[in-house]
Protein backbone atom coordinates (compact mmCIF):
# COMPACT_ATOMS: atom_id res chain seq x y z
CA UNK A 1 185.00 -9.94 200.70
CA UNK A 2 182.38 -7.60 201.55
CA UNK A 3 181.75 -5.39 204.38
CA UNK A 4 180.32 -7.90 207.06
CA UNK A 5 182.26 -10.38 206.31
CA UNK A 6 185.35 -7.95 206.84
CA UNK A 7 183.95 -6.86 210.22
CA UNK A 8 183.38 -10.10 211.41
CA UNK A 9 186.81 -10.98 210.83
CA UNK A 10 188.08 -8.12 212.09
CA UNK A 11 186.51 -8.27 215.65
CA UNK A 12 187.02 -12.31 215.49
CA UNK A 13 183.42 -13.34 216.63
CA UNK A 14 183.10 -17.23 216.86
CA UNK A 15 180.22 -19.02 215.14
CA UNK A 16 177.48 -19.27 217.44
CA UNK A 17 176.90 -23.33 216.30
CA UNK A 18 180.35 -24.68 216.42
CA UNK A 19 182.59 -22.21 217.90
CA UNK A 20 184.59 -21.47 214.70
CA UNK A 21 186.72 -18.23 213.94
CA UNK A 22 188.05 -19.89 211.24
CA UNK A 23 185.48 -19.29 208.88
CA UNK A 24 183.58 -16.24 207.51
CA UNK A 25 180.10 -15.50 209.40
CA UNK A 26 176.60 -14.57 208.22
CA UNK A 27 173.81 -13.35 210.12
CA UNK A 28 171.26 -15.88 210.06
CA UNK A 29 167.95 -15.16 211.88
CA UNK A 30 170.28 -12.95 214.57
CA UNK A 31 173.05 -15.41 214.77
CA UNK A 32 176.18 -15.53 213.26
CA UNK A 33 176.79 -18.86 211.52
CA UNK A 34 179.80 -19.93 209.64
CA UNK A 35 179.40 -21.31 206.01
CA UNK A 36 179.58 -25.14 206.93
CA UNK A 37 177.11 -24.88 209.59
CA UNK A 38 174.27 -23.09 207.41
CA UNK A 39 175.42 -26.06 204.50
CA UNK A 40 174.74 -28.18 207.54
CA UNK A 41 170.96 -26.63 208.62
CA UNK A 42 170.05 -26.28 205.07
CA UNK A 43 170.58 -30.42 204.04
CA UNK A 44 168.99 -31.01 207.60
CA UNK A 45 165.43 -29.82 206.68
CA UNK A 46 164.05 -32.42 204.12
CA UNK A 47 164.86 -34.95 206.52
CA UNK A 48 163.05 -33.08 209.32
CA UNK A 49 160.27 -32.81 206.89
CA UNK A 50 160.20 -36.47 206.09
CA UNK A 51 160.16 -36.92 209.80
CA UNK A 52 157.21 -35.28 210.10
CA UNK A 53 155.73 -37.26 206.99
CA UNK A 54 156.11 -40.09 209.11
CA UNK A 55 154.45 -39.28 212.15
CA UNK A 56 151.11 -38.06 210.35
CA UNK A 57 148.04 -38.68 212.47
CA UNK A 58 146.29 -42.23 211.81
CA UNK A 59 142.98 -40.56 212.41
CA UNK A 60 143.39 -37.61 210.24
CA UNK A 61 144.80 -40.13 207.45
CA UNK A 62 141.89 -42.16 207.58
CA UNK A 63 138.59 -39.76 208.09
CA UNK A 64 136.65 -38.42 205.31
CA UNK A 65 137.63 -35.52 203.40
CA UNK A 66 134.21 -34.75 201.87
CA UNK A 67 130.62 -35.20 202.90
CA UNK A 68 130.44 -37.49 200.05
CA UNK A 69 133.35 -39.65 201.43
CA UNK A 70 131.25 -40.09 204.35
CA UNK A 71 129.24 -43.20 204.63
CA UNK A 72 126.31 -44.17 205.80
CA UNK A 73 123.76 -41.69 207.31
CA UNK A 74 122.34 -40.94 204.22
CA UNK A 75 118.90 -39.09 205.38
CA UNK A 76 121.33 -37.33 207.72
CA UNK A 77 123.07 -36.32 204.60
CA UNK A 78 120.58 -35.59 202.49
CA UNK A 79 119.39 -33.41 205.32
CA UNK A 80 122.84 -31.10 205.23
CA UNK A 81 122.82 -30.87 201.78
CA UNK A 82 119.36 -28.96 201.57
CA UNK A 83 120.62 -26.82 203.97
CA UNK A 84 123.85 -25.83 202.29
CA UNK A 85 121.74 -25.43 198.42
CA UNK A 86 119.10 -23.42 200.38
CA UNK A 87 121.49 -21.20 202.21
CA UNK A 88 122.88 -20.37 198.81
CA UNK A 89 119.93 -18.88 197.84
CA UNK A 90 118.18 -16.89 200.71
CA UNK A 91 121.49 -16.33 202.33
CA UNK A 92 120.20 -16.88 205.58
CA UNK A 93 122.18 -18.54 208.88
CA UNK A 94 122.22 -21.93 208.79
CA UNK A 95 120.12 -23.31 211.64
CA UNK A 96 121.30 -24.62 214.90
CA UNK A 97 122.28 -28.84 214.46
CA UNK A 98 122.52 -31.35 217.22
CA UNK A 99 124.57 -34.64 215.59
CA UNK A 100 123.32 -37.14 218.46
CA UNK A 101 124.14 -41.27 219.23
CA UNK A 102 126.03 -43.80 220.24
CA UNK A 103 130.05 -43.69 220.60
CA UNK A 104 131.63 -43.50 217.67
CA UNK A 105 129.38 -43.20 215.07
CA UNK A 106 131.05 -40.20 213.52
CA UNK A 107 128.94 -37.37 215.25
CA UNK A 108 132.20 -34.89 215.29
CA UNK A 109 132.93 -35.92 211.91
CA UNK A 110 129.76 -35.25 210.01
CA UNK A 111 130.11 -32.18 211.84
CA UNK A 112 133.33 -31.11 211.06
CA UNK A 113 132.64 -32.19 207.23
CA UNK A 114 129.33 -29.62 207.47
CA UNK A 115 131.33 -27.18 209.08
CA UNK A 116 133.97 -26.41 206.48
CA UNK A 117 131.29 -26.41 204.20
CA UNK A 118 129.73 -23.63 205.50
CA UNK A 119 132.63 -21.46 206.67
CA UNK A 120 136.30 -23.02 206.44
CA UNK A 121 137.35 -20.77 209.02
CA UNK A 122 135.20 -22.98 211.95
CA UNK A 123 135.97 -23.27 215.62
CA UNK A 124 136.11 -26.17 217.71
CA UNK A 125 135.68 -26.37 221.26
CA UNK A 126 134.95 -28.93 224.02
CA UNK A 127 131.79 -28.11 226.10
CA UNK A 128 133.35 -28.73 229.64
CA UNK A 129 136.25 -26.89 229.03
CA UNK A 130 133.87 -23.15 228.64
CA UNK A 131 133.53 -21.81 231.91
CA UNK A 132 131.65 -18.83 230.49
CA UNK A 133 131.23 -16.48 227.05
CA UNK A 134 134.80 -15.58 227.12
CA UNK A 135 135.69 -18.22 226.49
CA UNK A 136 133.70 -18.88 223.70
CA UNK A 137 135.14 -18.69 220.12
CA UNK A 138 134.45 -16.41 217.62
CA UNK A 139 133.63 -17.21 214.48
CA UNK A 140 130.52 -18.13 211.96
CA UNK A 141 129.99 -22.08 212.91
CA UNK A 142 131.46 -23.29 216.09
CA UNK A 143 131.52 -27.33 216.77
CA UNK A 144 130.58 -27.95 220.70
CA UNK A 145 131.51 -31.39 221.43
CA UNK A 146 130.24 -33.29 224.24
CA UNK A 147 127.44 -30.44 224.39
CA UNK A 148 125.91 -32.23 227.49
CA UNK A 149 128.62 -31.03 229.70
CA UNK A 150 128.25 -27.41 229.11
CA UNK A 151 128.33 -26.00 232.68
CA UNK A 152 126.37 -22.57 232.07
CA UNK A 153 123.84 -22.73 229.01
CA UNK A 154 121.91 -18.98 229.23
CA UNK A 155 124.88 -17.21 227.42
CA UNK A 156 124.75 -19.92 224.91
CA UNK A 157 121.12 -19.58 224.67
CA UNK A 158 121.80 -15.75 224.04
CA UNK A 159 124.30 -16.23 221.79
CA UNK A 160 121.77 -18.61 219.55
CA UNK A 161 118.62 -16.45 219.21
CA UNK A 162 120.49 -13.55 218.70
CA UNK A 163 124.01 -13.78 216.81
CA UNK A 164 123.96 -14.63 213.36
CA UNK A 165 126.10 -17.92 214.32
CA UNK A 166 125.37 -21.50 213.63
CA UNK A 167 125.98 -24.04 216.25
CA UNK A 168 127.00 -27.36 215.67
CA UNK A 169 126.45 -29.98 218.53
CA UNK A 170 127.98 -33.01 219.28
CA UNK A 171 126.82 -35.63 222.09
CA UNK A 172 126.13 -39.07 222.90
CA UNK A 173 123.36 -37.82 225.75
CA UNK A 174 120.99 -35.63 224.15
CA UNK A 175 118.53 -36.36 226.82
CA UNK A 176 120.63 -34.55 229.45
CA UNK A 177 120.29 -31.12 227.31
CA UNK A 178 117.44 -28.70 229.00
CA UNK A 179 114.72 -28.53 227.16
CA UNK A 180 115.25 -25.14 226.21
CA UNK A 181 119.02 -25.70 224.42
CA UNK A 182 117.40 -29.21 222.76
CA UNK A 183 114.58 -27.23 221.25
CA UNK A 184 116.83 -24.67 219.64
CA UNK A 185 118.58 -27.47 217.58
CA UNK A 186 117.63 -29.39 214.68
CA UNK A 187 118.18 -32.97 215.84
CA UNK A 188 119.83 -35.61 213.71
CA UNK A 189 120.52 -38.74 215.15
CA UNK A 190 123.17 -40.90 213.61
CA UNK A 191 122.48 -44.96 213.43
CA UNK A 192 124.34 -47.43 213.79
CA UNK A 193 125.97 -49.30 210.74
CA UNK A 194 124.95 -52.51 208.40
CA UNK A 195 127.85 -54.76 207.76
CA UNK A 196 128.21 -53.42 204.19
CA UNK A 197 128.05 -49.71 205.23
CA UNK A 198 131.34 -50.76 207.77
CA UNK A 199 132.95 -52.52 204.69
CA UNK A 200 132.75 -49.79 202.83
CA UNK A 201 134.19 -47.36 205.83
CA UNK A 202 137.54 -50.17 206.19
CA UNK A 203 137.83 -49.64 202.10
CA UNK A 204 137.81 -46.27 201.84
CA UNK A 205 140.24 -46.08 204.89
CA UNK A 206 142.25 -48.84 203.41
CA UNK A 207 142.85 -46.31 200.27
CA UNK A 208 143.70 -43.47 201.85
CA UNK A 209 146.55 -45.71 203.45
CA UNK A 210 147.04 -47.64 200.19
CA UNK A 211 146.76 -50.23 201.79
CA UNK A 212 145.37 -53.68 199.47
CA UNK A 213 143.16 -55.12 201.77
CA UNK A 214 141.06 -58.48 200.20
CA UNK A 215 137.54 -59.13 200.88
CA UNK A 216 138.04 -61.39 203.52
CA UNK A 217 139.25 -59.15 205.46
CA UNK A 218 137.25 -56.44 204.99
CA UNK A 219 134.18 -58.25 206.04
CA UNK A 220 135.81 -60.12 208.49
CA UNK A 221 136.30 -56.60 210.32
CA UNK A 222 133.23 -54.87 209.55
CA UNK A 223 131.39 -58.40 211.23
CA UNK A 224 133.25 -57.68 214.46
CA UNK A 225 132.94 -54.04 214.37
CA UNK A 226 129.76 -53.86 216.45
CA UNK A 227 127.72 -52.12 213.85
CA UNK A 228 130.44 -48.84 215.23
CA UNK A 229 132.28 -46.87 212.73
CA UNK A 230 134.87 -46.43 215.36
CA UNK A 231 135.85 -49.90 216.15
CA UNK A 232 136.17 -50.87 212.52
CA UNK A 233 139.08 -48.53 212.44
CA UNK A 234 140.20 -49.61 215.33
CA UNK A 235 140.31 -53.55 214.37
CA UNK A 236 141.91 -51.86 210.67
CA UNK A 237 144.82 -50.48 212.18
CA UNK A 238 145.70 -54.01 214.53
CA UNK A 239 145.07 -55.47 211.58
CA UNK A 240 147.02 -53.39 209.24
CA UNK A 241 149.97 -53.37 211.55
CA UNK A 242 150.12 -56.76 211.73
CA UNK A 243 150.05 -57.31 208.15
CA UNK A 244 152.95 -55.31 207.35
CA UNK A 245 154.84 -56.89 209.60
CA UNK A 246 153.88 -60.84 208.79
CA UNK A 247 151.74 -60.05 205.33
CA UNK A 248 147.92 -61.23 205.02
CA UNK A 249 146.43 -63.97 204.32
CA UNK A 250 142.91 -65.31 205.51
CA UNK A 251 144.82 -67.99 207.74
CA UNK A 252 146.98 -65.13 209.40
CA UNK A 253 143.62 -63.17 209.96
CA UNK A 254 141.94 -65.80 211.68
CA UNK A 255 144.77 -66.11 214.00
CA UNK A 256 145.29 -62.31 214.50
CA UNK A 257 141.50 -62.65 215.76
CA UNK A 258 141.97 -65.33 218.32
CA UNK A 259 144.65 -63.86 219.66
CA UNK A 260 142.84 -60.46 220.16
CA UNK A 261 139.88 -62.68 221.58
CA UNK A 262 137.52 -61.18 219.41
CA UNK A 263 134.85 -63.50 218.25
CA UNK A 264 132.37 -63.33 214.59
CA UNK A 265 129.76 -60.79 216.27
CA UNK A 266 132.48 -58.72 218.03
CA UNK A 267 132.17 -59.92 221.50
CA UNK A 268 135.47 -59.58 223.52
CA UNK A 269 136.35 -60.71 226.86
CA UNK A 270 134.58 -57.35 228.69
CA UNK A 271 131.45 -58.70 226.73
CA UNK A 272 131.80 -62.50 227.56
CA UNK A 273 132.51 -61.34 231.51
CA UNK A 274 129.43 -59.53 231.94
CA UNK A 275 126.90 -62.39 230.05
CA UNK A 276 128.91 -65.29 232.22
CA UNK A 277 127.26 -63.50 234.62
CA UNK A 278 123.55 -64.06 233.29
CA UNK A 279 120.85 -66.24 234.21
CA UNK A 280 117.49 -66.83 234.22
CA UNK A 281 117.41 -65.30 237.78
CA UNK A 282 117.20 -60.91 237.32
CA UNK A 283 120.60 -59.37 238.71
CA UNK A 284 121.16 -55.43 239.44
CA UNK A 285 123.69 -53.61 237.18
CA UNK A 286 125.63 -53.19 241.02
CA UNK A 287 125.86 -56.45 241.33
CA UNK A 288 126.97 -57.33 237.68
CA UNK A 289 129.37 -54.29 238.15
CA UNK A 290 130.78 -56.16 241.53
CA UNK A 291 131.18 -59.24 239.42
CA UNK A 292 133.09 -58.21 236.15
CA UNK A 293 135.04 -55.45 238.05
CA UNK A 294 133.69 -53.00 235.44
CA UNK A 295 131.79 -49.61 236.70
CA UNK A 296 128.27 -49.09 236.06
CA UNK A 297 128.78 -46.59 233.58
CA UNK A 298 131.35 -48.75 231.19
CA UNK A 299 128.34 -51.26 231.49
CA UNK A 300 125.48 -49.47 230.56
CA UNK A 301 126.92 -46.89 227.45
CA UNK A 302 129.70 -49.17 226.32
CA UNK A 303 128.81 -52.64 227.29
CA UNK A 304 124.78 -53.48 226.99
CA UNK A 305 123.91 -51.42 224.03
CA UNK A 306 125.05 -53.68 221.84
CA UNK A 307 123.97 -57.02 224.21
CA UNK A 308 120.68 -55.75 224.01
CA UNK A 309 119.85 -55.14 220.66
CA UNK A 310 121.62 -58.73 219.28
CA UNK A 311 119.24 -59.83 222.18
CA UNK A 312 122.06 -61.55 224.56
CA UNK A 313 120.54 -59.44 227.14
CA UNK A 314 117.07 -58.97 228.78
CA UNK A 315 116.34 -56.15 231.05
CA UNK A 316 113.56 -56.50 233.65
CA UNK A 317 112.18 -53.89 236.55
CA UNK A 318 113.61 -56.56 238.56
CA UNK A 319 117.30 -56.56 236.77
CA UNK A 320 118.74 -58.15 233.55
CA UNK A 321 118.28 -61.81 232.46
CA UNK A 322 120.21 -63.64 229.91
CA UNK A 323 118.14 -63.51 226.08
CA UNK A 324 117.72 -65.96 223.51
CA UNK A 325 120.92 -65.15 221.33
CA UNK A 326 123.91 -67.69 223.35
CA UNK A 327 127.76 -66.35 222.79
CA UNK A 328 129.39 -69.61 221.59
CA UNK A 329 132.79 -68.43 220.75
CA UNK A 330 134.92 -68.32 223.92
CA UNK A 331 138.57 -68.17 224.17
CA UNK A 332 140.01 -69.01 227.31
């Protein structure tokens, strides 16, 4: 017995897990534990890792490791990649980017993909939560999401003329930058998808869950995706948690869809509210927002965007006005 173990007995001390004198202590991280209790702690931790296993973010699973992974946006692409072989050999800054568009297009992620490029170290930081330089990050490439809502911009316009930092932006309203931040960027504005481009997004996300998804349903989601990145992933995973519950098959898929009242082009029951509303007579976006319940800023950045360009919606000076394109699919 050595010398600890002889004290401990000695002076009786009690495990500080179970209570037991009956045992010899050790000092573990400044507690005395007994030998069953560190047994018990040590055959604990791979299940505490596996639980952690199992809880892994959907989103992280899912997203792109590698510029390369990312699809779509290939002049955007093309664009980042002379930047990163030219930086290699003047060894200058990378310049100022502003990753502009719709919702989820993967502005954030084509940044964060050309941010670990550059420096793996990055920071990332939401605009409206910087009250002023202090709390700004340091570091060589800082991400600024939702760049529109930056409450003070002259210490940011200080910090990019004269720190050698590069500044990554991130914002779905580039038009409500100053003129003075927008000029200071180079401005790449991401597009929305083709229906192949979104198949291949649900494929590759499919693999990195390896999960077998067929053809059917991979271009049964990337139709209804909206021509968004986003809401293909967000149709995978209903659909993915569905089918390994009750396994796929094409008839199980076209019921999974009526149930979510989603019809071929994507139109859901916000969508098929606001165009019951249309006719040939103009209406004001108030009054369309009195009738569907829905506020005037769901309609015009989440809603019409996507009305207007499949060409379900006219807008007039005098209001909006149903188009040419009729929704035919409607579940009540």
């Amino acid at each position: 017995m050595g010398i600890w173990e002889t004290f401990f007995n000695a002076v009786e001390l009690n495990c500080d897990k179970c209570g037991s004198h009956n045992d010899v202590l050790h000092p573990i991280d400044g507690k005395f534990l007994c030998t069953r209790c560190i047994y018990k702690l040590k055959s604990q931790q791979p299940k505490e890792k596996e639980k952690k296993k199992e809880k892994a973010n959907w989103n992280h699973i899912i997203s792109p490791k590698m510029i390369d992974d990312f699809i779509g946006q290939d002049f955007i692409k093309e664009e980042l990649d002379t930047m990163l072989k030219a930086q290699k050999l003047h060894h200058m800054t990378i310049p100022h980017c502003l990753f502009s568009g719709g919702f989820g297009l993967g502005k954030t992620t084509i940044a964060t993909l050309f941010a670990q490029n550059i420096d793996r170290d990055y920071k990332y930081i939401v605009a409206h939560n910087v009250n002023n330089i202090s709390d700004f990050p340091d570091g060589k490439v800082i991400i600024v999401d939702e760049i529109h809502t930056i409450r003070d911009e002259e210490w940011l316009l200080g910090i990019m003329d004269r720190e050698e930092r590069t500044i990554l932006g991130a914002t779905t309203r580039a038009g409500d930058l100053s003129p003075p931040l927008r000029s200071r960027f180079i401005s790449l504005v991401l597009q929305p998808y083709t229906v192949p481009e979104l198949k291949q997004i649900v494929y590759g996300a499919c693999r990195n869950i390896k999960f077998t998804c067929p053809d059917y349903a991979l271009v049964g989601i990337a139709q209804r995706s909206k021509q968004v990145a986003r809401n293909s992933l967000i149709l995978l995973k209903r659909v993915y948690d569905r089918a390994i519950l009750y396994g796929l098959t094409k008839e199980h898929l076209d019921k999974w869809f009526k149930e979510m009242e989603i019809d071929e082009d994507g139109l859901d029951n916000a969508d098929r509210a606001y165009l019951h509303c249309l006719s040939d007579k103009p209406i004001g976006i108030q009054n369309l927002s009195s009738m569907t319940g829905l506020d005037v800023v769901t309609l015009q950045e989440t809603i019409e965007p996507y009305l207007l360009k499949q060409g379900y919606v006219i807008r007039t000076p005098r209001g909006r006005i149903k188009g040419h394109k009729q929704h035919l699919t409607i579940w009540g």
